[in-house]
N, C-alpha and C. Protein backbone atom coordinates (compact mmCIF):
# COMPACT_ATOMS: atom_id res chain seq x y z
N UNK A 1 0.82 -1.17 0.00
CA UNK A 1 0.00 0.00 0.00
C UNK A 1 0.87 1.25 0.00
N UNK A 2 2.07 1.35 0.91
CA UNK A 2 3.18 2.28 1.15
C UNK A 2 3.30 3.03 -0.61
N UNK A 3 3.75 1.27 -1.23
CA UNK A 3 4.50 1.87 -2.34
C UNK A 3 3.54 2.33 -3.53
N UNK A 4 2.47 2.15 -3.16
CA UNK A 4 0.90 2.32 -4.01
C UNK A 4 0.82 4.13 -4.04
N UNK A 5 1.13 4.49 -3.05
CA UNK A 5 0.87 5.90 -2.35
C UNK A 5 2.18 6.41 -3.09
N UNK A 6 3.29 5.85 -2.86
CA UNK A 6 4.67 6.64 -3.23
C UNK A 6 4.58 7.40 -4.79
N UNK A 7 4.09 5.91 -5.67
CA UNK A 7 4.17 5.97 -7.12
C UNK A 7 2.80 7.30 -6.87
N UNK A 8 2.31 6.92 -6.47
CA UNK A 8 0.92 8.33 -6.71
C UNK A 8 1.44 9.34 -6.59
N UNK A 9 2.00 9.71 -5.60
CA UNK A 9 2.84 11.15 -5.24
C UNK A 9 3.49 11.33 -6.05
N UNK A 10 4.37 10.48 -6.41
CA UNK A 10 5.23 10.97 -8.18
C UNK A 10 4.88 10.86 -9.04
N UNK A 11 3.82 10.51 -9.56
CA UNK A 11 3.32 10.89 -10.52
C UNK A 11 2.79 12.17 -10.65
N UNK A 12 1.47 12.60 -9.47
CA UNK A 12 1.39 13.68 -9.67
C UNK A 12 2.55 14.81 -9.52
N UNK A 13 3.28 14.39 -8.97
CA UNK A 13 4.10 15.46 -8.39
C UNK A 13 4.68 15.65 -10.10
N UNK A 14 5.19 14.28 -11.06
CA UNK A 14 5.76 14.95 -12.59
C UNK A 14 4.79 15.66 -13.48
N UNK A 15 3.42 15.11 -12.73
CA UNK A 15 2.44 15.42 -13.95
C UNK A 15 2.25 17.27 -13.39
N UNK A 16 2.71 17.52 -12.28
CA UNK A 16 1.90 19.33 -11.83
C UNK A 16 3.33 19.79 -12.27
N UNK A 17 4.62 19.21 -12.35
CA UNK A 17 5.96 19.66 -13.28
C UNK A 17 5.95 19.98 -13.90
N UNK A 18 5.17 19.19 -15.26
CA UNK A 18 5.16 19.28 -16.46
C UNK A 18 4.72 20.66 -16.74
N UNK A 19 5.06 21.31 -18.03
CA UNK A 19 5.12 22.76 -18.51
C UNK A 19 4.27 22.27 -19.33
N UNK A 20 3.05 23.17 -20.39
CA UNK A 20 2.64 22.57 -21.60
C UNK A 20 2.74 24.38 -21.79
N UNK A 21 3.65 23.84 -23.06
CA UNK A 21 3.77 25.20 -23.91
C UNK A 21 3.04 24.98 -25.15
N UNK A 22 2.47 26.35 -25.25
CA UNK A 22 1.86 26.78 -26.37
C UNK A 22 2.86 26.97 -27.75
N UNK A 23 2.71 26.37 -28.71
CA UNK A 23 3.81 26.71 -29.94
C UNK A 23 3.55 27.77 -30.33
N UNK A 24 4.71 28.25 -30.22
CA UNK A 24 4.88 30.09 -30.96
C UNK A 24 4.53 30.37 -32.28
N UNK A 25 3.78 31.02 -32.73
CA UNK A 25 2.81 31.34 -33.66
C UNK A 25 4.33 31.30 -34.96
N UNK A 26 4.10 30.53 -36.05
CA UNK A 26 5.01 31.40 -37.44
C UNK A 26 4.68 32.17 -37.99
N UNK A 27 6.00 32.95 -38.45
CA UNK A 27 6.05 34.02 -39.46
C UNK A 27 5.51 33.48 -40.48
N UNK A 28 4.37 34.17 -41.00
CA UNK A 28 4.16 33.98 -42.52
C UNK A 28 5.28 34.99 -43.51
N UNK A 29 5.67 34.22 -44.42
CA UNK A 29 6.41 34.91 -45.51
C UNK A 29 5.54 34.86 -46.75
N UNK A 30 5.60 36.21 -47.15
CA UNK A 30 4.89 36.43 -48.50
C UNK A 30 6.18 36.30 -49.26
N UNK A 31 6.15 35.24 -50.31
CA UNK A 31 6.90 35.37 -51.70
C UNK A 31 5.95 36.47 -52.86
N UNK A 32 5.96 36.98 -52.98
CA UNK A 32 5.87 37.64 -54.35
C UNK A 32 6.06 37.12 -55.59
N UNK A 33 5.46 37.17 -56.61
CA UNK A 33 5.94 36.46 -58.44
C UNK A 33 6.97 38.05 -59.01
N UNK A 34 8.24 37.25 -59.02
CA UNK A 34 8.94 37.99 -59.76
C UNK A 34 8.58 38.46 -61.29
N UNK A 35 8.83 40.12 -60.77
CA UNK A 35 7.83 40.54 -62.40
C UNK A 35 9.13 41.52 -62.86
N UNK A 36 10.24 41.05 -62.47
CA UNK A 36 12.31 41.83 -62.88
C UNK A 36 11.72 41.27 -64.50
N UNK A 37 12.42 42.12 -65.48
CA UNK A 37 12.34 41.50 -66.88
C UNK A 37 11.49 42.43 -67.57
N UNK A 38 11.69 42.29 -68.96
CA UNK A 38 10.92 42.80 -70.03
C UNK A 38 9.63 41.80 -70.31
N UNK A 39 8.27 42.71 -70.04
CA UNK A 39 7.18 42.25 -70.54
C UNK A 39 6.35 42.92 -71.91
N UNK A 40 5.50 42.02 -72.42
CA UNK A 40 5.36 42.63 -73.79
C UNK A 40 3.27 42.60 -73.61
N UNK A 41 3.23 43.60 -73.83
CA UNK A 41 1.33 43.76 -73.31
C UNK A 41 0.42 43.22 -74.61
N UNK A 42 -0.20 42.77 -73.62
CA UNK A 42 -1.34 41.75 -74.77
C UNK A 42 -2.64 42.48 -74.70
N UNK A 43 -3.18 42.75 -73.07
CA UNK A 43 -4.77 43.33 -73.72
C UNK A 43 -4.45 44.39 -72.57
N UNK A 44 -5.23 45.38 -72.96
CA UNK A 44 -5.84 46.76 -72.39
C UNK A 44 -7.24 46.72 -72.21
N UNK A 45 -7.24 46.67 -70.67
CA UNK A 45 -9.25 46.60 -70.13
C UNK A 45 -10.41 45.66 -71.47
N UNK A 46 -9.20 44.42 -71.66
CA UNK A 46 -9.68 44.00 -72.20
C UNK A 46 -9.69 43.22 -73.69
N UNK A 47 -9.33 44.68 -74.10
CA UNK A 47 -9.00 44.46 -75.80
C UNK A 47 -7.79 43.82 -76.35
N UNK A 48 -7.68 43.25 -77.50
CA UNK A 48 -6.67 42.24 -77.54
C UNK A 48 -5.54 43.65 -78.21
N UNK A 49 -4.33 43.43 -77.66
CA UNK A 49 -3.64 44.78 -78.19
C UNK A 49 -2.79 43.73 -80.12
N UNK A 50 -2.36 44.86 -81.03
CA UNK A 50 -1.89 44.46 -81.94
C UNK A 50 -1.26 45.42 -82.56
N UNK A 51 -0.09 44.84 -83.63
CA UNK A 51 0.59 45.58 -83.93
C UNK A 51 0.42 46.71 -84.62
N UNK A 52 -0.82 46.95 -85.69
CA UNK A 52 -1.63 47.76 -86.52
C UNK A 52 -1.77 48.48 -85.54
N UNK A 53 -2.28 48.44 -84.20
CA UNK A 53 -2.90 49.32 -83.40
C UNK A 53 -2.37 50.31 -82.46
N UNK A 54 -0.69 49.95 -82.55
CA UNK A 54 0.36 49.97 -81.60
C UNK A 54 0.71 51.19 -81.90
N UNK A 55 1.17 51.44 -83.18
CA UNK A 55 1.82 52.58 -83.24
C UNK A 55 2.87 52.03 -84.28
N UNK A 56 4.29 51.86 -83.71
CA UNK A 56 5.70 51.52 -84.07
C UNK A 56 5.77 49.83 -83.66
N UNK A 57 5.33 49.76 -82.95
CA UNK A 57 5.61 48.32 -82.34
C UNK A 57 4.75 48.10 -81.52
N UNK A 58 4.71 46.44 -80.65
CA UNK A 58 3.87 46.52 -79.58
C UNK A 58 4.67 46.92 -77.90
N UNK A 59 3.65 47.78 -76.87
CA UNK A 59 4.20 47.93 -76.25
C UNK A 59 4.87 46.88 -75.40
N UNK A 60 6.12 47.39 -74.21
CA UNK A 60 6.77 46.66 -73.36
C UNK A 60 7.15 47.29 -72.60
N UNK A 61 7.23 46.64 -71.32
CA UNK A 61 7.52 47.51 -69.96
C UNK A 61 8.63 46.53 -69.23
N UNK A 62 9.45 46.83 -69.01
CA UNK A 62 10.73 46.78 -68.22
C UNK A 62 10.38 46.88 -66.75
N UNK A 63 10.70 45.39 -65.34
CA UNK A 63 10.62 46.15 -64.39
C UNK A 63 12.08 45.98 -64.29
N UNK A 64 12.34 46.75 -63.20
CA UNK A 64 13.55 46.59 -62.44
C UNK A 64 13.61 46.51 -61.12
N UNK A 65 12.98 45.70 -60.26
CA UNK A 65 12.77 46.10 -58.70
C UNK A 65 13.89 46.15 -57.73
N UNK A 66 15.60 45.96 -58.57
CA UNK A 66 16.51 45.65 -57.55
C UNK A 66 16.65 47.83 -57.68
N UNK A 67 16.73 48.42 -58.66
CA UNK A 67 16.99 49.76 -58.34
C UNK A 67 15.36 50.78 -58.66
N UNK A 68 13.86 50.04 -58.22
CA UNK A 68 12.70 50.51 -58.36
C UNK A 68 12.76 51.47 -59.81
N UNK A 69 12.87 50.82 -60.86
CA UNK A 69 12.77 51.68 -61.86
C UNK A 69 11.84 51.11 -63.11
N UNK A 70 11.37 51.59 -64.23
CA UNK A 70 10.56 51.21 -65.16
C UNK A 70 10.78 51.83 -66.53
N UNK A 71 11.26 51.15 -67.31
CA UNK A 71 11.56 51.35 -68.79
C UNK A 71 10.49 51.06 -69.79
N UNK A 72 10.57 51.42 -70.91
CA UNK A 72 9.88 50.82 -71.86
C UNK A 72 9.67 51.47 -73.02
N UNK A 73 8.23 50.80 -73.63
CA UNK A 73 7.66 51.80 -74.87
C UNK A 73 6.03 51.52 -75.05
N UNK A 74 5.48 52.70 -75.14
CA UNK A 74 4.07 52.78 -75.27
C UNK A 74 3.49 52.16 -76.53
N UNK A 75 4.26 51.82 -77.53
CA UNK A 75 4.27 51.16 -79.13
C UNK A 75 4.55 52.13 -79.78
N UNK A 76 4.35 53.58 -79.56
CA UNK A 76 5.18 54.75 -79.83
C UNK A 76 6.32 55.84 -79.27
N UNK A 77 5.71 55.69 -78.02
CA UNK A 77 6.74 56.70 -77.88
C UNK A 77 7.46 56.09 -76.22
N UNK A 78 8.48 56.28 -76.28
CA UNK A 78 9.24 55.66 -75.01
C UNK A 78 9.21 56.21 -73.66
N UNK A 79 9.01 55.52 -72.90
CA UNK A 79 8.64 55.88 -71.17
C UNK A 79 9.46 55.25 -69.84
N UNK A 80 9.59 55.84 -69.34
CA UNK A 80 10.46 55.86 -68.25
C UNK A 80 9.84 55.92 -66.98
N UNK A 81 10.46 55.92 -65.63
CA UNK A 81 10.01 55.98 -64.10
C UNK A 81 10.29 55.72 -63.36
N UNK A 82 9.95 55.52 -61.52
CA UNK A 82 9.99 54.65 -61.06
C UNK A 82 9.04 53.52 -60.70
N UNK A 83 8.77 52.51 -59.66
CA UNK A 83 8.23 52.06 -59.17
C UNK A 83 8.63 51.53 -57.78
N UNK A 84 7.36 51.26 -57.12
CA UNK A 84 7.56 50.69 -55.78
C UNK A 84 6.51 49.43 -55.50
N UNK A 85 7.68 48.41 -55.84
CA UNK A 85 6.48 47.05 -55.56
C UNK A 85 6.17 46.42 -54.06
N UNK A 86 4.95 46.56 -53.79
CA UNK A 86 4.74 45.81 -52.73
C UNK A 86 4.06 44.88 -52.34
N UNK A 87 3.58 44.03 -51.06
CA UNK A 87 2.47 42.89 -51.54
C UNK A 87 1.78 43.31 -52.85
N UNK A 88 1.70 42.59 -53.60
CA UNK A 88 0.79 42.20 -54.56
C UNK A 88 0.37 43.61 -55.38
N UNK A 89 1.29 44.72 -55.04
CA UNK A 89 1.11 46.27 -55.19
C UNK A 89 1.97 46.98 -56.27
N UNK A 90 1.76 47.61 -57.38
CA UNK A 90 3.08 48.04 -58.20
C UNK A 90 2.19 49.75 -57.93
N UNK A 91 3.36 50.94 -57.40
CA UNK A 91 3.20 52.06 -57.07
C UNK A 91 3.85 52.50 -58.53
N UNK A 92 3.42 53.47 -59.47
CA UNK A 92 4.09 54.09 -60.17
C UNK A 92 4.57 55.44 -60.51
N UNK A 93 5.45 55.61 -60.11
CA UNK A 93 5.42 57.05 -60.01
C UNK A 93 6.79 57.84 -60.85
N UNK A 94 6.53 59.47 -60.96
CA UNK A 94 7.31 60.38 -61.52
C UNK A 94 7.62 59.46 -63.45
N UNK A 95 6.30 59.07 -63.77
CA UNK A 95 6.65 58.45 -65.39
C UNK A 95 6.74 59.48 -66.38
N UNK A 96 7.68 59.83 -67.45
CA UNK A 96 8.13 60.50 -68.41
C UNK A 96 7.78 59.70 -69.65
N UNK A 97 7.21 60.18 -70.50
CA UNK A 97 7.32 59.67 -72.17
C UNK A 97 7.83 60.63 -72.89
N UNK A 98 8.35 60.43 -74.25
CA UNK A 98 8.29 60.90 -75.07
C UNK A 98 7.36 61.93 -75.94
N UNK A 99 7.68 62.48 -76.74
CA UNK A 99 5.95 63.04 -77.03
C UNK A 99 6.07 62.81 -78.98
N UNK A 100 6.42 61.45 -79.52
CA UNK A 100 6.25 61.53 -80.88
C UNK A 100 4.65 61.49 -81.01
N UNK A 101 4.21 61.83 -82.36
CA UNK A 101 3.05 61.21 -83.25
C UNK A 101 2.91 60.13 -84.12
N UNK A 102 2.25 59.25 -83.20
CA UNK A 102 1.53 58.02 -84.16
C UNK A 102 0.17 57.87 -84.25
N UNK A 103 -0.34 58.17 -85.54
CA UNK A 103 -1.62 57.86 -85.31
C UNK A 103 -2.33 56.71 -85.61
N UNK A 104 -1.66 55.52 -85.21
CA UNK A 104 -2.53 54.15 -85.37
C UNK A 104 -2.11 54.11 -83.24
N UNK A 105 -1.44 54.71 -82.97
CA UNK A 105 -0.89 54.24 -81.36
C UNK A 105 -2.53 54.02 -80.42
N UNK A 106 -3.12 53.27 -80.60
CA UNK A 106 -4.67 53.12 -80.12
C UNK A 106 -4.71 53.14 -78.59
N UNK A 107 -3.64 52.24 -77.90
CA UNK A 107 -3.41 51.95 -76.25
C UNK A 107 -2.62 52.40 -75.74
N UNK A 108 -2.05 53.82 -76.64
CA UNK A 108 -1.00 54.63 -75.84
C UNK A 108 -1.91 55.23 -74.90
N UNK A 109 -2.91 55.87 -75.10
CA UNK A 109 -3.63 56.74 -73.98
C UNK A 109 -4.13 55.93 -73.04
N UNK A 110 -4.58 54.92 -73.05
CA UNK A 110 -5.69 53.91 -72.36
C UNK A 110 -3.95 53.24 -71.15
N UNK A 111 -3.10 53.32 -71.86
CA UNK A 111 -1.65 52.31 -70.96
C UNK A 111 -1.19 53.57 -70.03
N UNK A 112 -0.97 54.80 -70.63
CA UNK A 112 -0.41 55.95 -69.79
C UNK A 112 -1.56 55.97 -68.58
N UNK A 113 -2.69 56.55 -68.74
CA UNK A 113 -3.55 56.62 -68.23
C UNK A 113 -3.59 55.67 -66.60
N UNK A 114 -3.40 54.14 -67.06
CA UNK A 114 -3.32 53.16 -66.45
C UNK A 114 -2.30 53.05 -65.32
N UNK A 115 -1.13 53.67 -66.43
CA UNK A 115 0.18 53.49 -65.29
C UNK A 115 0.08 54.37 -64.20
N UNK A 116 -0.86 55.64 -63.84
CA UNK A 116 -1.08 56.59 -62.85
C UNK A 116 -1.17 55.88 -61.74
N UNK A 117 -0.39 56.09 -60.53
CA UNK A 117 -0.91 55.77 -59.49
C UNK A 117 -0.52 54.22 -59.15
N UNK A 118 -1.28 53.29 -58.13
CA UNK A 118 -1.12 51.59 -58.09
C UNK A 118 -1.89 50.67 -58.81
N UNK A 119 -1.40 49.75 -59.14
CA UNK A 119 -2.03 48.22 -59.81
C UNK A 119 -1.88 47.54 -58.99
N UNK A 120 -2.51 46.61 -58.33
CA UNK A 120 -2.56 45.22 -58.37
C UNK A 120 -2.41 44.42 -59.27
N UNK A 121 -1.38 42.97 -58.70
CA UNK A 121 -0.78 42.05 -59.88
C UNK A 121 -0.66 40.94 -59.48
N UNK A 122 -0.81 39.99 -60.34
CA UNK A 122 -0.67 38.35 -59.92
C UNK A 122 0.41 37.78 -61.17
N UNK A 123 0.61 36.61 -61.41
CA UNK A 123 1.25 36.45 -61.96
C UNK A 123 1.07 35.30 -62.16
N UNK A 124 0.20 34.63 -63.68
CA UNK A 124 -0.85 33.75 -63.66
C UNK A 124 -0.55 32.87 -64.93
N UNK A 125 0.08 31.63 -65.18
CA UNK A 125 0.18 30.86 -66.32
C UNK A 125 1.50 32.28 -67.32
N UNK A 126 2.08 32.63 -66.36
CA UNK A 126 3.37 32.93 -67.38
C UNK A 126 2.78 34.72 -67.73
N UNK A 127 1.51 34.91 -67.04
CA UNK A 127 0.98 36.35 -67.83
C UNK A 127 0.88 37.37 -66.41
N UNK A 128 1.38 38.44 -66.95
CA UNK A 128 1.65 39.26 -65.55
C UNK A 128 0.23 40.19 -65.78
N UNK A 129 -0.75 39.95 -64.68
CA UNK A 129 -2.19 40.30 -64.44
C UNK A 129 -2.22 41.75 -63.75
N UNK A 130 -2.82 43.05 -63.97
CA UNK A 130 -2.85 43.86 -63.41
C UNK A 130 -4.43 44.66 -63.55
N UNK A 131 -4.55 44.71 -62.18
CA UNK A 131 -5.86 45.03 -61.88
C UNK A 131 -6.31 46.18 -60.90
N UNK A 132 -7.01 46.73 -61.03
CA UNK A 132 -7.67 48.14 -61.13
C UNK A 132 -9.08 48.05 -60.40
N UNK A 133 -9.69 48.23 -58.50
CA UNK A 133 -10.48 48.18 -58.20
C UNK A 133 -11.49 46.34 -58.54
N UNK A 134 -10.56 45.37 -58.83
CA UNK A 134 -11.06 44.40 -58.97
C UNK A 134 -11.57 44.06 -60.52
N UNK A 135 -10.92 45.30 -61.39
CA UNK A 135 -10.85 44.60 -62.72
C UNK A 135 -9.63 44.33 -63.39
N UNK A 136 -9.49 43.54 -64.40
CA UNK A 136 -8.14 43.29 -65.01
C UNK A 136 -8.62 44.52 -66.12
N UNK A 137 -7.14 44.93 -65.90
CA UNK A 137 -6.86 46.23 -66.93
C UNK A 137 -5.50 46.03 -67.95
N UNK A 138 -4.79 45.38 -67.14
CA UNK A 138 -3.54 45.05 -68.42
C UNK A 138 -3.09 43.79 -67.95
N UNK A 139 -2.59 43.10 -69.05
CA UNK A 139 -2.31 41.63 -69.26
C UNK A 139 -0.87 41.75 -70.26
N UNK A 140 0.18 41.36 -69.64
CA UNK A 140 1.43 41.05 -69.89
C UNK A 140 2.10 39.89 -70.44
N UNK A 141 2.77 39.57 -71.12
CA UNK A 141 3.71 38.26 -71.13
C UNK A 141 4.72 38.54 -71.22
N UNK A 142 5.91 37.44 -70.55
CA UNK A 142 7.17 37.98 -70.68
C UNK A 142 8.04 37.85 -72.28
N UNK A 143 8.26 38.58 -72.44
CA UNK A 143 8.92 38.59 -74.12
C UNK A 143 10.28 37.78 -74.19
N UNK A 144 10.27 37.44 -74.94
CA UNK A 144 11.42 36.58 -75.21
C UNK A 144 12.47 37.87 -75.73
């Protein structure tokens, strides 16, 4: 009976020992879809973009996120900037173009326009998605 009592006492005595820790919550890490590289634009709010419609060529936008900067060409006339990418966020700011005349350039106004201000972006089957209040407004691929 003695030793009936002993083992009881130590047990409880390891079991009121025992610590139970709570596991420390993880860091979530957001990866981001790398959008570094020359992309070449396919549709505007929609429309399928083309070369007839372009101007000179079709447009392409350059990011650069290691020095926040943005290159490119409207299909006419060439544009410059910076940017600031964040979650799922492209900030665009202080953008410069050129000022030639093309008059087939159909999505120069509708792309400038666009680049004002932030996009939202995903980066979806190879096509860099950018969206505007929950619509897609420009659709990218990366150019070879």
């Amino acid at each position: 009976m003695r030793k009936l009592v002993l083992i009881c006492c130590s047990l409880l005595t390891l079991n009121a020992c025992s610590i139970k820790l709570k596991p420390s919550p993880k860091a979530i890490e957001v990866v981001m879809p790398d959008i570094n590289g020359l992309w070449q634009l396919l549709y505007v709010n929609g429309t399928k973009v083309t070369k007839e419609q372009s101007g000179k060529e079709i447009p392409q936008l350059e990011f650069k996120t290691a020095d926040n900067s943005l290159t490119g060409t409207t299909g006419c006339n060439r544009i410059t900037g910076k940017i600031r990418v964040t979650n799922y966020l492209v900030d665009f700011e202080n953008l410069a173009a050129t000022r030639m005349s093309c008059s087939n350039a159909v999505f120069e106004t509708p792309l400038l326009q666009l680049l004002r201000g932030s996009l939202s972006y995903t980066l979806e089957n190879e096509e860099l998605i950018f969206t505007k209040e929950g619509k897609q407004v420009l659709v990218f691929r990366r150019a070879l």
